[in-house]
C-alpha atoms as a PDB file:
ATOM      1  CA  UNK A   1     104.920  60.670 114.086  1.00  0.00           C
ATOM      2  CA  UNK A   2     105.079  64.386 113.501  1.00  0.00           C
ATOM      3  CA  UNK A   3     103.556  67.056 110.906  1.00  0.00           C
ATOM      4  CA  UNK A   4     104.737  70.657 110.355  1.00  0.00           C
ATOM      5  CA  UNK A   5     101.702  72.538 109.157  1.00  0.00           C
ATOM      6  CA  UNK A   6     101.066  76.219 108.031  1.00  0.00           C
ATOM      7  CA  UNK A   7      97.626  77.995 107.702  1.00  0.00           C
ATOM      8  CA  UNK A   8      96.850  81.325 106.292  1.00  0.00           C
ATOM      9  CA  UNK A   9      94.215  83.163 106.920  1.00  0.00           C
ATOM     10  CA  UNK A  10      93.384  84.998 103.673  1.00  0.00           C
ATOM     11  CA  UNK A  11      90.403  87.600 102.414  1.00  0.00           C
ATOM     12  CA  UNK A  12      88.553  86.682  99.276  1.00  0.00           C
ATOM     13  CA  UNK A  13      87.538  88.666  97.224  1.00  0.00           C
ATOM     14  CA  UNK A  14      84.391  89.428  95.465  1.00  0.00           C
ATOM     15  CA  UNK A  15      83.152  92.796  93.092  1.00  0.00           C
ATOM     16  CA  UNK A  16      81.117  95.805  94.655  1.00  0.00           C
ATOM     17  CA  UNK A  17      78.150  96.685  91.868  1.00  0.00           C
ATOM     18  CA  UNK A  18      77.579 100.638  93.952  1.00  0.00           C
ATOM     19  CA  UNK A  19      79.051 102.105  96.873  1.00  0.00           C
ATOM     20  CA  UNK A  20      76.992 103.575  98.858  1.00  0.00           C
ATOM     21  CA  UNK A  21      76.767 107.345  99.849  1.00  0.00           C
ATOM     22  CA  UNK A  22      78.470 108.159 102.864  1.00  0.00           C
ATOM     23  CA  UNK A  23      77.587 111.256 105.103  1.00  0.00           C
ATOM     24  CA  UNK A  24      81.255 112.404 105.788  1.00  0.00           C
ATOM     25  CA  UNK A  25      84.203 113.496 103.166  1.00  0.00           C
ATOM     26  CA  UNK A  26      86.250 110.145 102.888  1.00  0.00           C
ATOM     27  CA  UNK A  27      90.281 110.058 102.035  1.00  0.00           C
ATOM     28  CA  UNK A  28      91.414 106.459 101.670  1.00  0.00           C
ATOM     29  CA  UNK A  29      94.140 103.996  99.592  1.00  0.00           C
ATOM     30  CA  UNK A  30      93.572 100.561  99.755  1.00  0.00           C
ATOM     31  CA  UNK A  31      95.310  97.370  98.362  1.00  0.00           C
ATOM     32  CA  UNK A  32      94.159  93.794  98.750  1.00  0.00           C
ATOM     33  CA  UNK A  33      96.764  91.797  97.178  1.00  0.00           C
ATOM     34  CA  UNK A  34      96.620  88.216  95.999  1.00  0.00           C
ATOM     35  CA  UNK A  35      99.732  86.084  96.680  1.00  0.00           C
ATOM     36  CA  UNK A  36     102.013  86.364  93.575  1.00  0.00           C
ATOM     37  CA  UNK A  37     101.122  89.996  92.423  1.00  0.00           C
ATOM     38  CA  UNK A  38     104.165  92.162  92.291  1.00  0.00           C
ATOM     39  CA  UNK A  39     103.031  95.594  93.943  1.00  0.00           C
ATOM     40  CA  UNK A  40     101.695  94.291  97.319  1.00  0.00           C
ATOM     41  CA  UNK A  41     103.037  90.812  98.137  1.00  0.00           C
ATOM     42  CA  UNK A  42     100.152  89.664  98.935  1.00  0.00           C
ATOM     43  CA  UNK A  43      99.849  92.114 101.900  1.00  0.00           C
ATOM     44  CA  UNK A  44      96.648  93.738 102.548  1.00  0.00           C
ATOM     45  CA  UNK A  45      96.678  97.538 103.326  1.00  0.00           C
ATOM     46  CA  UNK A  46      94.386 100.419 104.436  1.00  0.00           C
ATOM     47  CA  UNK A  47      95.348 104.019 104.641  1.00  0.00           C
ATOM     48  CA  UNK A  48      93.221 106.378 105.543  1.00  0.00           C
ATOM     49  CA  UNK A  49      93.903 110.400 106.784  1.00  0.00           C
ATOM     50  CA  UNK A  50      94.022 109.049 110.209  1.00  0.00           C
ATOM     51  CA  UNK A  51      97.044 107.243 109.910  1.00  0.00           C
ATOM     52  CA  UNK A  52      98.730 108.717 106.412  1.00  0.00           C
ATOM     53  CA  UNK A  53      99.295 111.096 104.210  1.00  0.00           C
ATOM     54  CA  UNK A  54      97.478 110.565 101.252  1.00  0.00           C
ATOM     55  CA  UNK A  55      97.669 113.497  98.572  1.00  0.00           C
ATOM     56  CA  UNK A  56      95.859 114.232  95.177  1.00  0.00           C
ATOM     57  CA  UNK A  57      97.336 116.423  92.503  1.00  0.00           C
ATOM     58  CA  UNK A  58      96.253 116.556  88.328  1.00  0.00           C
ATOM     59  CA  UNK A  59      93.073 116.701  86.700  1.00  0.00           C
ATOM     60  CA  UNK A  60      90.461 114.394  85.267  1.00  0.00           C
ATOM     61  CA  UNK A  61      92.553 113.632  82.251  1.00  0.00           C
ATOM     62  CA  UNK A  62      95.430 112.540  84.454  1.00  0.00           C
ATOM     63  CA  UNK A  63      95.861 112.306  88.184  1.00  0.00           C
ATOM     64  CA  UNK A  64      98.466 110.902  90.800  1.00  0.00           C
ATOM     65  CA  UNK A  65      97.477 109.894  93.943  1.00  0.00           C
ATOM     66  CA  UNK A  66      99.989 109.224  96.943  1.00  0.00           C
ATOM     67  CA  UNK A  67     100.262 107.837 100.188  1.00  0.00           C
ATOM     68  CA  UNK A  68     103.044 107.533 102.866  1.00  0.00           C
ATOM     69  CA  UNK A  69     102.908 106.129 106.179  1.00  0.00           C
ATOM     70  CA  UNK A  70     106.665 106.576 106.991  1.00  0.00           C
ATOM     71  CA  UNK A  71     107.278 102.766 106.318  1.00  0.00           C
ATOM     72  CA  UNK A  72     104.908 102.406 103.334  1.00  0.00           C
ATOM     73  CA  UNK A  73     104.658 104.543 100.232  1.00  0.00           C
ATOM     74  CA  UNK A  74     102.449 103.980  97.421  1.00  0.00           C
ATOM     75  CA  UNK A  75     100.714 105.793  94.451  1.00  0.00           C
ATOM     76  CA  UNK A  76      98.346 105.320  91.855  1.00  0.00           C
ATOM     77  CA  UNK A  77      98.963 107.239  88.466  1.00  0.00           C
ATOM     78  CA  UNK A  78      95.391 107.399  86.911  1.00  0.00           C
ATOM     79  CA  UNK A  79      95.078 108.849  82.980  1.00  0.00           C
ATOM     80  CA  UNK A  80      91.843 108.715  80.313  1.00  0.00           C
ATOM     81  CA  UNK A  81      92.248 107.356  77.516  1.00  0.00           C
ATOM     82  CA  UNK A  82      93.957 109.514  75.084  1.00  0.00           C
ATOM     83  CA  UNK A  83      92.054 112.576  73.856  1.00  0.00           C
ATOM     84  CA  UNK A  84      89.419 111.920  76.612  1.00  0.00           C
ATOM     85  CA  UNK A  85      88.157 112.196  80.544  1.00  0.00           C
ATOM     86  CA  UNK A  86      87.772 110.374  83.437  1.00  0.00           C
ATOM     87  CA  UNK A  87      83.968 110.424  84.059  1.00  0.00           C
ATOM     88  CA  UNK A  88      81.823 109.655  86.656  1.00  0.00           C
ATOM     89  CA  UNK A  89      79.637 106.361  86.250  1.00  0.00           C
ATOM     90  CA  UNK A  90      82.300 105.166  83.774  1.00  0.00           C
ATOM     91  CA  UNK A  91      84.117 101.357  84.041  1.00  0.00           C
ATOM     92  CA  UNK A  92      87.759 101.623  82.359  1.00  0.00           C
ATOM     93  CA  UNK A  93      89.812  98.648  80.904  1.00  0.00           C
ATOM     94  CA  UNK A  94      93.474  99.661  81.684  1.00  0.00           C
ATOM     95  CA  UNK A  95      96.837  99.351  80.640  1.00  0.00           C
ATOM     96  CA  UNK A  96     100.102 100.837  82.394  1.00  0.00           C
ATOM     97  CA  UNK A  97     100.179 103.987  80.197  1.00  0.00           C
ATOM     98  CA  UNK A  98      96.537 104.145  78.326  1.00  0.00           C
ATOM     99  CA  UNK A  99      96.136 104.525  75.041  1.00  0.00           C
ATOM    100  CA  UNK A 100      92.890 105.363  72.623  1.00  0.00           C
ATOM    101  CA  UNK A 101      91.016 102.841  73.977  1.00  0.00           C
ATOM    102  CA  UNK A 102      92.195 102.173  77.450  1.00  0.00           C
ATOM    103  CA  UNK A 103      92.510 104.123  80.283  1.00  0.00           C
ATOM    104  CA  UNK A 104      96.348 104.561  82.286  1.00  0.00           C
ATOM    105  CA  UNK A 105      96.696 102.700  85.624  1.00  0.00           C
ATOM    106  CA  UNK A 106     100.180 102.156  87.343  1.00  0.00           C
ATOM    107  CA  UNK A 107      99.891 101.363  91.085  1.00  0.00           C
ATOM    108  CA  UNK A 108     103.796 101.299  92.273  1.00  0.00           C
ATOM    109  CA  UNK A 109     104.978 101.008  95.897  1.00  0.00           C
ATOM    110  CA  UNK A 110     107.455 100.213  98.336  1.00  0.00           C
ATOM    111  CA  UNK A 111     109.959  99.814  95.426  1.00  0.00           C
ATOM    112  CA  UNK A 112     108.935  97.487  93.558  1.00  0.00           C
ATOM    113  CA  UNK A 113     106.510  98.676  90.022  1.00  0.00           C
ATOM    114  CA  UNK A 114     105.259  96.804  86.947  1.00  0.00           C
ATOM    115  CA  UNK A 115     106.597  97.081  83.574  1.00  0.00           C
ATOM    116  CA  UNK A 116     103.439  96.672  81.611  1.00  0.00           C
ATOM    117  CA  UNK A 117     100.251  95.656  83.348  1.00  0.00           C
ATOM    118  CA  UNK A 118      96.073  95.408  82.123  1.00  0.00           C
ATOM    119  CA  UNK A 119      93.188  95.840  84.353  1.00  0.00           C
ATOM    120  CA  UNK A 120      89.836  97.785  85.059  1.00  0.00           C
ATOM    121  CA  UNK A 121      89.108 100.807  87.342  1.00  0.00           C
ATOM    122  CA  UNK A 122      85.305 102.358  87.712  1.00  0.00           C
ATOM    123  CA  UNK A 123      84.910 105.997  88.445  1.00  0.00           C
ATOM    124  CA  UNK A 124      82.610 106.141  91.161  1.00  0.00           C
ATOM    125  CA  UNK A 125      83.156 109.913  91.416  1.00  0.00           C
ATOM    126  CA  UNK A 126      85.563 112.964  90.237  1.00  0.00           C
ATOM    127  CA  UNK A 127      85.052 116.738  90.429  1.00  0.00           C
ATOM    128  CA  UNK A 128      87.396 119.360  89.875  1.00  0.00           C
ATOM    129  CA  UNK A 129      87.533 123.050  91.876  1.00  0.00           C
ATOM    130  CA  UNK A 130      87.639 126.477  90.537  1.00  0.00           C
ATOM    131  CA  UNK A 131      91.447 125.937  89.265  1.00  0.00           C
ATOM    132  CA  UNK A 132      90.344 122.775  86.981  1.00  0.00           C
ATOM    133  CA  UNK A 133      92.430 120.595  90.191  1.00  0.00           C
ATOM    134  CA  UNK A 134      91.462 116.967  91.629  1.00  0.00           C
ATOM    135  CA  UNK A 135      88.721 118.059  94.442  1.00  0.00           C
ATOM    136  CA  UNK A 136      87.051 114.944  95.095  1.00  0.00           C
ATOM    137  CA  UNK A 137      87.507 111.032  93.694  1.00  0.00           C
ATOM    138  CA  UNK A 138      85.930 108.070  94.181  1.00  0.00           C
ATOM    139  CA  UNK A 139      87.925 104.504  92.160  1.00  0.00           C
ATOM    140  CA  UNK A 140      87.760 100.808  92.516  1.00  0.00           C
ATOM    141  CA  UNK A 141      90.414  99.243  90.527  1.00  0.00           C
ATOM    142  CA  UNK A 142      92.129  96.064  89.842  1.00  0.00           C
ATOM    143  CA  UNK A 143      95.791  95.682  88.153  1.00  0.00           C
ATOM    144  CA  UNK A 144      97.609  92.327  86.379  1.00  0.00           C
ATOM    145  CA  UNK A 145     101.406  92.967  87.178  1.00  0.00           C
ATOM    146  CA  UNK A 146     103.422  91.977  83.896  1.00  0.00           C
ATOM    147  CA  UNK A 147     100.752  89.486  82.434  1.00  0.00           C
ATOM    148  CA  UNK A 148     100.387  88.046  85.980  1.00  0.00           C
ATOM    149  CA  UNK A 149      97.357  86.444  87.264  1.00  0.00           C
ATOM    150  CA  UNK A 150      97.584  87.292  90.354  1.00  0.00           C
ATOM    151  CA  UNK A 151      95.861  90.824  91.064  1.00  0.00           C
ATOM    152  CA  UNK A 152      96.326  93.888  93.121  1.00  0.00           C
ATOM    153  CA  UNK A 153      92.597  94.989  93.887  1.00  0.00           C
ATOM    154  CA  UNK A 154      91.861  98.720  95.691  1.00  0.00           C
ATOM    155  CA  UNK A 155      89.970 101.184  96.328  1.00  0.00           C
ATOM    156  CA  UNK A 156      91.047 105.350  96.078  1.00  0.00           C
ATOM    157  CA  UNK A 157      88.789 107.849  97.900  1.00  0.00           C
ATOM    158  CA  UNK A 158      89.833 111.826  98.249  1.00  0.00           C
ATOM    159  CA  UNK A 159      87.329 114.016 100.072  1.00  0.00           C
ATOM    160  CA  UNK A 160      84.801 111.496  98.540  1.00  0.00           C
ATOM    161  CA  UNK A 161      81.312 111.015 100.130  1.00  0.00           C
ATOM    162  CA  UNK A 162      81.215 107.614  98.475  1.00  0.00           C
ATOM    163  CA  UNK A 163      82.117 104.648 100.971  1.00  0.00           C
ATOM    164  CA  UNK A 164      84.522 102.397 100.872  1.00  0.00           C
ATOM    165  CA  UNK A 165      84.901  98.611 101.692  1.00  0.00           C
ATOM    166  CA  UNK A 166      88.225  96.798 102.606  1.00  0.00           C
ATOM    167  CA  UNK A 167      88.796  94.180 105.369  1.00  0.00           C
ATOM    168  CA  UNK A 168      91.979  92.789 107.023  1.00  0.00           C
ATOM    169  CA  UNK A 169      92.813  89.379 108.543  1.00  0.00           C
ATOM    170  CA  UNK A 170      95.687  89.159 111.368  1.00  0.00           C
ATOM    171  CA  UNK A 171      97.732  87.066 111.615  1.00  0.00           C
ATOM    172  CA  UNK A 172      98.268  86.735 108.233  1.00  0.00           C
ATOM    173  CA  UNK A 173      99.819  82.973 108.354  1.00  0.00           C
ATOM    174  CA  UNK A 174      99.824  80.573 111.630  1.00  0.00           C
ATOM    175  CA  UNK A 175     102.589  78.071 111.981  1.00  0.00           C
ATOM    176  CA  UNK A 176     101.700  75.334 113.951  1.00  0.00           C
ATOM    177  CA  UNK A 177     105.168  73.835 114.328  1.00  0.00           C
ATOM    178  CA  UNK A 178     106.062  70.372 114.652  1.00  0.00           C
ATOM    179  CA  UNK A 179     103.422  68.067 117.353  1.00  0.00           C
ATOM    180  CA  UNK A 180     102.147  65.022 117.568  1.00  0.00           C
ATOM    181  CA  UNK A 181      99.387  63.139 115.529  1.00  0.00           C
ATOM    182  CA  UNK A 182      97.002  64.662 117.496  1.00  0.00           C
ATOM    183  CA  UNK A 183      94.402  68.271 117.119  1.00  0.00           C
ATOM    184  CA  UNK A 184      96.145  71.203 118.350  1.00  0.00           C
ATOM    185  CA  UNK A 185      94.645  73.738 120.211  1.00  0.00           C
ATOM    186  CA  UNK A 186      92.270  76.612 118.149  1.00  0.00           C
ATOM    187  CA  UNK A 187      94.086  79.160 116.978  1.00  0.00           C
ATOM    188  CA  UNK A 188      93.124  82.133 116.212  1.00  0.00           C
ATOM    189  CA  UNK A 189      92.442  84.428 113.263  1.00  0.00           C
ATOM    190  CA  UNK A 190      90.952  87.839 113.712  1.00  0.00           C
ATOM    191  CA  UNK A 191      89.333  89.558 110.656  1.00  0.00           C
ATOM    192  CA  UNK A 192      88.690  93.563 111.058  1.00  0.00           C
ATOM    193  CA  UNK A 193      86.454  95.647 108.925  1.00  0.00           C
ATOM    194  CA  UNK A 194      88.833  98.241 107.888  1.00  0.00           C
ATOM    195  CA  UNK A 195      86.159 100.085 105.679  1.00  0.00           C
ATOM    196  CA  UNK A 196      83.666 103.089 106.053  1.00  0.00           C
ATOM    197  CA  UNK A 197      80.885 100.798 105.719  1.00  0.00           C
ATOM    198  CA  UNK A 198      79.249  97.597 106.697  1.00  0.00           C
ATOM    199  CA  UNK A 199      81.341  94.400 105.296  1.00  0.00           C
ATOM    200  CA  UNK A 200      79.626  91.336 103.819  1.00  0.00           C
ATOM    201  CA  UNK A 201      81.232  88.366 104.504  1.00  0.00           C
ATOM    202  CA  UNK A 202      80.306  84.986 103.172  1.00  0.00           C
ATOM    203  CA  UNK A 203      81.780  81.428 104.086  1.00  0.00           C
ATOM    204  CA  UNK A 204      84.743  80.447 105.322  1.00  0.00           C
ATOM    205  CA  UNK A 205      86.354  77.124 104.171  1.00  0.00           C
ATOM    206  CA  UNK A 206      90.035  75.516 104.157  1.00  0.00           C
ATOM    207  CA  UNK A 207      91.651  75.415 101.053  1.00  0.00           C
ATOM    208  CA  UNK A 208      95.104  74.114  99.471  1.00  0.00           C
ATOM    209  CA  UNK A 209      96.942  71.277  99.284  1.00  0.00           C
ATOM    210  CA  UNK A 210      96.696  69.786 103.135  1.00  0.00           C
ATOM    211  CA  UNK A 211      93.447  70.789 104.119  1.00  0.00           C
ATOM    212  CA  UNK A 212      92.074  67.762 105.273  1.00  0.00           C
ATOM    213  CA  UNK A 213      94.421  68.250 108.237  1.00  0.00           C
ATOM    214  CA  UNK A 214      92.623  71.033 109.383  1.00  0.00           C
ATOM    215  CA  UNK A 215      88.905  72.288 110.694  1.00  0.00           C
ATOM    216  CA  UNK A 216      87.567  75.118 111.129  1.00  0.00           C
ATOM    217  CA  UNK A 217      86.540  75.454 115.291  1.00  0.00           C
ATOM    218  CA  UNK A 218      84.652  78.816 116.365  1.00  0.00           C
ATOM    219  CA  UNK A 219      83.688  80.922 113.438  1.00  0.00           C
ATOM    220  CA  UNK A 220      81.984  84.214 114.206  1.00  0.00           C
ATOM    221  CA  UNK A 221      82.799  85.484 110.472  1.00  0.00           C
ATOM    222  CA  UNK A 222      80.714  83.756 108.143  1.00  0.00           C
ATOM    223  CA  UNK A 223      77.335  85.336 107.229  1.00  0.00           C
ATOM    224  CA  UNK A 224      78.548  88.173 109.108  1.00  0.00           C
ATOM    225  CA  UNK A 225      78.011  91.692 108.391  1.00  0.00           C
ATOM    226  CA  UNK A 226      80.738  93.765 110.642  1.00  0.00           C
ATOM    227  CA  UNK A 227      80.468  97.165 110.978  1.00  0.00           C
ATOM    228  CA  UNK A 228      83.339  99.793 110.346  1.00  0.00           C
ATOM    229  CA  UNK A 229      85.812  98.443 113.109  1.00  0.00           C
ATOM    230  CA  UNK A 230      84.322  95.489 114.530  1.00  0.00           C
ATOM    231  CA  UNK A 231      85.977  92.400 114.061  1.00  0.00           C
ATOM    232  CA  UNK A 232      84.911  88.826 114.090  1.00  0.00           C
ATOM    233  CA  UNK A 233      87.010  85.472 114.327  1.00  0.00           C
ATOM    234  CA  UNK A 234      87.794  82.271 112.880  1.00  0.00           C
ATOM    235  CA  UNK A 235      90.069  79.548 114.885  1.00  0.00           C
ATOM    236  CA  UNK A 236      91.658  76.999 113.081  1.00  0.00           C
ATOM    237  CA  UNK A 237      92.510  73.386 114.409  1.00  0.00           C
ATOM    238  CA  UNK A 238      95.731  71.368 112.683  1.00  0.00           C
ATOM    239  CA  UNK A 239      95.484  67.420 113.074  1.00  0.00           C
ATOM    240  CA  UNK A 240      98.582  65.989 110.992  1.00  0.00           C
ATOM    241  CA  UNK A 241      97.853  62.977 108.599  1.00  0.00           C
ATOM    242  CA  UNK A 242     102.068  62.895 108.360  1.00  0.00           C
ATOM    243  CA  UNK A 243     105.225  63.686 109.015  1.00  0.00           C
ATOM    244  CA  UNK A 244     105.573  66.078 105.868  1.00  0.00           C
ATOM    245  CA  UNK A 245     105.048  70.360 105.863  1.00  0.00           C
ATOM    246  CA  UNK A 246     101.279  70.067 105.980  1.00  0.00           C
ATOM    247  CA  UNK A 247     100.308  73.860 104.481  1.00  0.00           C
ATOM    248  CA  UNK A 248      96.752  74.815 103.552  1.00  0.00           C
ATOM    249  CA  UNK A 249      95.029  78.413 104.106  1.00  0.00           C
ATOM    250  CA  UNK A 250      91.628  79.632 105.281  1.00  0.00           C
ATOM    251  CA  UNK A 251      89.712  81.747 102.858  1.00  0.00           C
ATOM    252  CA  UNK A 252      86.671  83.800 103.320  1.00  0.00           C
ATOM    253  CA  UNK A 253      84.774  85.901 100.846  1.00  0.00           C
ATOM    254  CA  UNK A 254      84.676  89.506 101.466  1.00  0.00           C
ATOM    255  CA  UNK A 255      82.430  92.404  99.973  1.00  0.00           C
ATOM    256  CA  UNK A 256      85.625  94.078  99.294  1.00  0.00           C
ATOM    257  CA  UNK A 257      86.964  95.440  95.936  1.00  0.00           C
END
């Protein structure tokens, strides 16, 4: 007998309380994307000044924020709530447009955008120059797509001395293909601290609906704390139970927005 199996290897994710103070000027746009959220697809990206263009333009009562790779483009539209600004220290619940109460948030990107949307950002840090323009910005935030579930989760940093976590796992899915009732070899999964500072990482477990079927071989990833760069690894081993698609993922939890 055979078994097709699938298993992803997937970032959890868990809240920052305080980024730390970094000792350079930081410009960054993350997203960590659940499967099923609208904006990302469940993709994970990191842009940084080193390989994007990531621009700033408004003012602490409303601000856009861009980024273009030349095969990604994304921005962030960030707006107090009406009447108000965005201060430093301050956690926002958020709506597509803001209103009284809430502050604006519309992530869009790669074509695809959200017709209404809640969430939360924190202001970690904004200051403005002599002309009253964006100088420096520091945001976590986290966006429902169109009373999703699922949740786009970032960070924004422009000439910032605040750091920034965010992680990446590659490849994002192994297919195993069709084999015999017996373990495959490991495969691997590499996870890369894509972040300005040290990454917490926590356990590592197989999740979903065939996970029996699989183990977890070397692990160098959980309890780890990689720094900016360094990577660590996971290999999975698939054993099939059946002949049926046998899918399951890996996840690991991640000090990551």
């Amino acid at each position: 007998q055979h078994g097709a199996g699938k298993a992803g290897g997937g970032i959890g994710l868990i809240g920052v309380a305080a980024p730390a103070q970094a000792g350079a000027s930081l410009t960054a746009f993350t997203l960590d994307s659940e499967p099923g959220d609208a904006i990302g697809g469940g993709q994970t990206f990191t842009f940084t000044s080193t390989n994007a263009t990531i621009m700033a333009t408004g003012d602490d009562t409303a601000l856009t924020m861009t980024v273009s790779d030349g095969t990604h483009d994304f921005s962030a539209d960030l707006a107090a709530p009406t009447g108000g600004t965005l201060t430093t220290g301050t956690t926002y619940p958020t709506t597509r447009s803001g209103d009284a109460s809430d502050a604006g948030l519309d992530v869009t990107g790669d074509g695809n955008s959200c017709t209404t949307s809640t969430g939360t950002m924190t202001v970690h840090e904004i200051t403005l120059d002599v002309s009253n323009a964006i100088s420096t910005l520091a945001v976590t935030y986290e966006q429902h797509c169109n009373g999703a579930t699922p949740a786009l989760f970032g960070e924004l940093r422009f000439h910032s001395a605040i750091d920034f976590t965010a992680a990446s796992a590659s490849p994002a899915s192994i297919d195993f293909g069709t084999r015999p009732r017996t373990p495959s070899a490991p495969k691997p999964i590499t996870v890369t601290n894509e972040g300005s500072t040290a990454l917490s990482l926590g356990s590592a477990s197989i999740k979903g609906t065939a996970r029996s079927d699989y183990s977890i071989g070397t692990n160098t990833c959980s309890g780890a704390t990689p720094a900016p760069t360094a990577t660590c690894q996971i290999s999975v081993v698939f054993d099939p139970s059946s002949g049926a698609s046998r899918p399951a993922r890996v996840e690991l939890v991640a000090g990551t927005a």
